[in-house]
C-alpha atoms as a PDB file:
ATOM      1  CA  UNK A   1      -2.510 -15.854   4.273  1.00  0.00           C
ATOM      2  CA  UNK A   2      -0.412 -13.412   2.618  1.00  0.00           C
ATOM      3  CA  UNK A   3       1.714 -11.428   4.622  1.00  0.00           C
ATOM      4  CA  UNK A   4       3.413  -8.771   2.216  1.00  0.00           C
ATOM      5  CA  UNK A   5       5.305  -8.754  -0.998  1.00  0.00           C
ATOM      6  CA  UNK A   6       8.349 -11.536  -0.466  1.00  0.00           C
ATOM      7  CA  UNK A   7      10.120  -9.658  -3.630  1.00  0.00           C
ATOM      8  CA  UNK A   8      10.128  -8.531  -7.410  1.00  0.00           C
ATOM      9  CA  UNK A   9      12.007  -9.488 -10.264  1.00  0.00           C
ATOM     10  CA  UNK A  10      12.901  -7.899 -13.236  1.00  0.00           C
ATOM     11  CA  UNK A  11      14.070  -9.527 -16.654  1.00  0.00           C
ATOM     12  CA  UNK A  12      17.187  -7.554 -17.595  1.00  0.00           C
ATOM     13  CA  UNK A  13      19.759  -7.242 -20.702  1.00  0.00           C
ATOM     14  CA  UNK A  14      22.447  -5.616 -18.857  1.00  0.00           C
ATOM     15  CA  UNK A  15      22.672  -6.768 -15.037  1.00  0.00           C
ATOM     16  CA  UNK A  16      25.697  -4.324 -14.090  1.00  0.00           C
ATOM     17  CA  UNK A  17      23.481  -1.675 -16.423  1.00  0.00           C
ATOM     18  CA  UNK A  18      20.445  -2.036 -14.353  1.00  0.00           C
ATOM     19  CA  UNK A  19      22.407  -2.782 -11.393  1.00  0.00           C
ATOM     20  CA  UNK A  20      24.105   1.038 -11.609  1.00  0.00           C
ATOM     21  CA  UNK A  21      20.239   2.546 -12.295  1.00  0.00           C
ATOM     22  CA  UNK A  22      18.914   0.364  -8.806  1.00  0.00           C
ATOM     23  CA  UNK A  23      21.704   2.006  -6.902  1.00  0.00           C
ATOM     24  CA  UNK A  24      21.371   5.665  -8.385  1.00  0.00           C
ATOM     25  CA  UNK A  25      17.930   6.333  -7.936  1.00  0.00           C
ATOM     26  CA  UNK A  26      16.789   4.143  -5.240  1.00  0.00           C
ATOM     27  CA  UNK A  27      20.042   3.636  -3.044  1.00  0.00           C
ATOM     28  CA  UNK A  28      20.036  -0.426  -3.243  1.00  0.00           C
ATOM     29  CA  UNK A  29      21.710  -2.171  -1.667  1.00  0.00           C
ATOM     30  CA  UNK A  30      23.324  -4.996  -3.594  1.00  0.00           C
ATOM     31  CA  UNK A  31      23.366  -8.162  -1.463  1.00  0.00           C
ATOM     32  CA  UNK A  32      23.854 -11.057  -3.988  1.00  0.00           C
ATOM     33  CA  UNK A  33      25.535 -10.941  -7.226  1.00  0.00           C
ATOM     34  CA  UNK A  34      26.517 -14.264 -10.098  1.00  0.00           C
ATOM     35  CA  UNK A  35      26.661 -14.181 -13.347  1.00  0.00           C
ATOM     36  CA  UNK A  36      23.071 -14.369 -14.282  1.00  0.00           C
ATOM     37  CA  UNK A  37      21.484 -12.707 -11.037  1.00  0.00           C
ATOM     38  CA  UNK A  38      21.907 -10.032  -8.485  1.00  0.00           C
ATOM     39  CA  UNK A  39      19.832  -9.088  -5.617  1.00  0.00           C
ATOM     40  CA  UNK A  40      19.261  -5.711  -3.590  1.00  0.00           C
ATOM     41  CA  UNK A  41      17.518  -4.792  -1.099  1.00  0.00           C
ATOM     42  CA  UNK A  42      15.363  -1.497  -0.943  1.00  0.00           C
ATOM     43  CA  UNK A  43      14.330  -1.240   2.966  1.00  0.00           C
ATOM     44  CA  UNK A  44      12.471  -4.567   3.424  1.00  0.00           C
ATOM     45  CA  UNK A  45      12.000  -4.991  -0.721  1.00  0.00           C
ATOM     46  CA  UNK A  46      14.158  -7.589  -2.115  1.00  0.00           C
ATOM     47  CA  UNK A  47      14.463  -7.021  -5.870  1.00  0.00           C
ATOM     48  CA  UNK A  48      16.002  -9.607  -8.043  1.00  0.00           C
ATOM     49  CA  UNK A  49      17.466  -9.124 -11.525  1.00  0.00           C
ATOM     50  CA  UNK A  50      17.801 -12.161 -14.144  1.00  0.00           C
ATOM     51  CA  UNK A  51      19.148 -11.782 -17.100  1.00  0.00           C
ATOM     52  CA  UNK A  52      17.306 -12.263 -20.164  1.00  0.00           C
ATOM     53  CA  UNK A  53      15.630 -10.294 -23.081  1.00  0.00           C
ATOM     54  CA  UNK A  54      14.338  -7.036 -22.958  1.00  0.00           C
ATOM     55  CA  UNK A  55      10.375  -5.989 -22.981  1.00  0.00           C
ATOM     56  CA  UNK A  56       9.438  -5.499 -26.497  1.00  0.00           C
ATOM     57  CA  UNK A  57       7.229  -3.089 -25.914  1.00  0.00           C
ATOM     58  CA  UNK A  58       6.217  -0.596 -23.262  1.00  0.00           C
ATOM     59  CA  UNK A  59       3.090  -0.582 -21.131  1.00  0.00           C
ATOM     60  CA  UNK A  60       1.334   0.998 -18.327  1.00  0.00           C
ATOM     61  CA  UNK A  61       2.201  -2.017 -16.390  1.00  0.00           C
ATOM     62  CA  UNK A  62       4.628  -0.587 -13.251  1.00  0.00           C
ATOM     63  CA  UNK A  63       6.000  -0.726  -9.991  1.00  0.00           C
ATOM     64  CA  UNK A  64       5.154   2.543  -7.741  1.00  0.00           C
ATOM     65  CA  UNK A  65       7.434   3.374  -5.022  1.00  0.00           C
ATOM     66  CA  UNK A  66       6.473   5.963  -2.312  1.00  0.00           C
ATOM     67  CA  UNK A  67       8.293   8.825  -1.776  1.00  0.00           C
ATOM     68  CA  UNK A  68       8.180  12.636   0.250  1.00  0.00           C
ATOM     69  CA  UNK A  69       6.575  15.230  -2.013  1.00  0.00           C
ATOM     70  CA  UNK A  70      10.083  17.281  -0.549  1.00  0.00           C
ATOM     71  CA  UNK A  71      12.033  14.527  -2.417  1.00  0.00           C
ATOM     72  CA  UNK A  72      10.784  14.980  -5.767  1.00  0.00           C
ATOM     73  CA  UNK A  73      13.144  16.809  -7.312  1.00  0.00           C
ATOM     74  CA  UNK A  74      15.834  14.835  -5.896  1.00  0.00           C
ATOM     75  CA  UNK A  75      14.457  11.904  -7.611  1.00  0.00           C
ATOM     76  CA  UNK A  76      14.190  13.421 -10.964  1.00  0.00           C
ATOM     77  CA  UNK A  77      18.103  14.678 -10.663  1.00  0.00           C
ATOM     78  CA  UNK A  78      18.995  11.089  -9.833  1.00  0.00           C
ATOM     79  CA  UNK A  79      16.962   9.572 -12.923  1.00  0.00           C
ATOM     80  CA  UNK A  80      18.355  12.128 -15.741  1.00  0.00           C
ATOM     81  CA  UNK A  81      21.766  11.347 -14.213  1.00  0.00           C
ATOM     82  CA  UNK A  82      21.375   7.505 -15.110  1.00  0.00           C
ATOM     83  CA  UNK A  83      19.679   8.319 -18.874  1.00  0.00           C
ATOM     84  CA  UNK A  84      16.488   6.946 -17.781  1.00  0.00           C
ATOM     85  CA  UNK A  85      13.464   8.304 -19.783  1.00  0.00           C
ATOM     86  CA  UNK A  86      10.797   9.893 -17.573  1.00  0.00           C
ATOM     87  CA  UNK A  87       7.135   9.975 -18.985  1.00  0.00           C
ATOM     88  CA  UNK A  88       4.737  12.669 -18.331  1.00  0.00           C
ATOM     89  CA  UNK A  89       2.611  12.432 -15.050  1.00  0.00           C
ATOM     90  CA  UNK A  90      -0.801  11.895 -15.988  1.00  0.00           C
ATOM     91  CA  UNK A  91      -3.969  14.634 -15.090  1.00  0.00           C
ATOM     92  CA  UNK A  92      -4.421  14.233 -11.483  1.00  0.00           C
ATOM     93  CA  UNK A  93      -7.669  14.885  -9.259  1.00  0.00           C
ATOM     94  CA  UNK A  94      -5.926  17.788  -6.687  1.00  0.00           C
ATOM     95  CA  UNK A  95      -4.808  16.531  -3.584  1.00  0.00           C
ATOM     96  CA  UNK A  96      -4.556  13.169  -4.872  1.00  0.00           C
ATOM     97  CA  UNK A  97      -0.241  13.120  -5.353  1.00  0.00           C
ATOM     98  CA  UNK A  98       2.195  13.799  -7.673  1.00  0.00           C
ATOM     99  CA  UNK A  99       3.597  10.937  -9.512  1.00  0.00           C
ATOM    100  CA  UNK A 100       7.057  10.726 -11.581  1.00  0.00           C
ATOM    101  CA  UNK A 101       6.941   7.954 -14.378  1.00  0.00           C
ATOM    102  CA  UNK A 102       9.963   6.599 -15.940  1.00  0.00           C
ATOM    103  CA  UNK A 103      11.552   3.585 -18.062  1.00  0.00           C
ATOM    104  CA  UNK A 104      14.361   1.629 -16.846  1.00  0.00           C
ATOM    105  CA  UNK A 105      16.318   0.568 -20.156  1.00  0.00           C
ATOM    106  CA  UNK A 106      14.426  -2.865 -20.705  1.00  0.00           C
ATOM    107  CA  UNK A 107      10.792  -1.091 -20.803  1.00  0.00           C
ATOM    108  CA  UNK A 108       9.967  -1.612 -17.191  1.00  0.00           C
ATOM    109  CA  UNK A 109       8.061   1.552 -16.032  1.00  0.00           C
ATOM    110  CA  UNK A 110       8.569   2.410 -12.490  1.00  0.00           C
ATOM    111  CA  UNK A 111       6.852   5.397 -10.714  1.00  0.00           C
ATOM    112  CA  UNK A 112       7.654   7.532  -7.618  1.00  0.00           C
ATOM    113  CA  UNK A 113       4.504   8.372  -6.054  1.00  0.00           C
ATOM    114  CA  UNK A 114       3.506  11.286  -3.078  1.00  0.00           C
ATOM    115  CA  UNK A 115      -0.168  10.126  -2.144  1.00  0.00           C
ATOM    116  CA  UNK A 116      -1.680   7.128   0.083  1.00  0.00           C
ATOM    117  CA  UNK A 117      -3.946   4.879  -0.442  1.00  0.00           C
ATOM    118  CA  UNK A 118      -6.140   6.608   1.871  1.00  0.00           C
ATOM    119  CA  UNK A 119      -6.136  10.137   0.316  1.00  0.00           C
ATOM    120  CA  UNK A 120      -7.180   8.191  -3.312  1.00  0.00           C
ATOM    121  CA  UNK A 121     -10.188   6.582  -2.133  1.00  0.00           C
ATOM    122  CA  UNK A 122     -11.034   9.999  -0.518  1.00  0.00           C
ATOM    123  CA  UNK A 123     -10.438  11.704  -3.776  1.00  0.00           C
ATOM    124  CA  UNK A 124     -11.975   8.980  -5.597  1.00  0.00           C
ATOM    125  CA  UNK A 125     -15.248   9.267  -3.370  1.00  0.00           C
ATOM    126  CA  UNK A 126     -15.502  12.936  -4.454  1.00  0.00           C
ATOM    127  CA  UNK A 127     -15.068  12.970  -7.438  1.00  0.00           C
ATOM    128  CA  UNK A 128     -15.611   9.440  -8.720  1.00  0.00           C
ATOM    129  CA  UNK A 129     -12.355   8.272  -9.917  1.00  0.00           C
ATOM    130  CA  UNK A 130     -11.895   6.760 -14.020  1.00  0.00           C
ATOM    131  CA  UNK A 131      -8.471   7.147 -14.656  1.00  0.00           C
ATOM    132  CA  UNK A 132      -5.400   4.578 -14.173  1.00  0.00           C
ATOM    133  CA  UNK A 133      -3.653   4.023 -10.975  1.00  0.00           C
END
């Protein structure tokens, strides 16, 4: 059975790099650090980094993180102060959450979202929803 999400790694050029972006805009907490690898923890999220090549290329592939709509603009101050390139949000059904999309600097998109689960599959039931997550 699973239980939950036991943690997430990320491939990463620069660990003290992506280390300093973790800690900026999400407030981890680094736990384990060695040459190669560090770990944080983000409430109960463990997130490991490994060193290793970048992406080569960027895709729609993410991780989403929820967050207060009243934080938003907090989270867009911290992610211009680290450099990190934020996408446009994407047309949105209203009522449905706000999203902020941005790059880390090895091509992993992460996003900071506002909705639930439960107020997309009620927006999604009105108005029959065909566009990404």
């Amino acid at each position: 059975m699973i239980t939950g999400i036991s943690h997430i790694t990320f491939i990463v050029k620069d660990l003290e790099h992506t280390a300093n972006f973790l800690k900026c805009i999400f407030e981890a907490n680094e736990v384990y650090s060695s040459l190669s690898v560090k770990y944080f923890q983000m409430g109960d999220l463990w997130i490991a980094l490994n060193t290793g090549e970048s992406l080569r290329e960027r895709t729609y592939n993410h991780v989403a993180f929820q967050i207060y709509e009243s934080d938003i603009d907090k989270y867009i101050k911290r992610i211009k102060n680290v450099g990190a390139e934020i996408k446009p949000d994407r047309q949105r059904v209203e009522g449905e959450g706000h999203s902020i999309y941005f790059y880390d600097f090895d091509n992993h998109l992460f996003e900071l979202h506002t909705g639930t689960l439960s107020e997309r599959l009620t927006r999604c039931s009105k108005f029959n929803c065909e566009h990404k997550n």
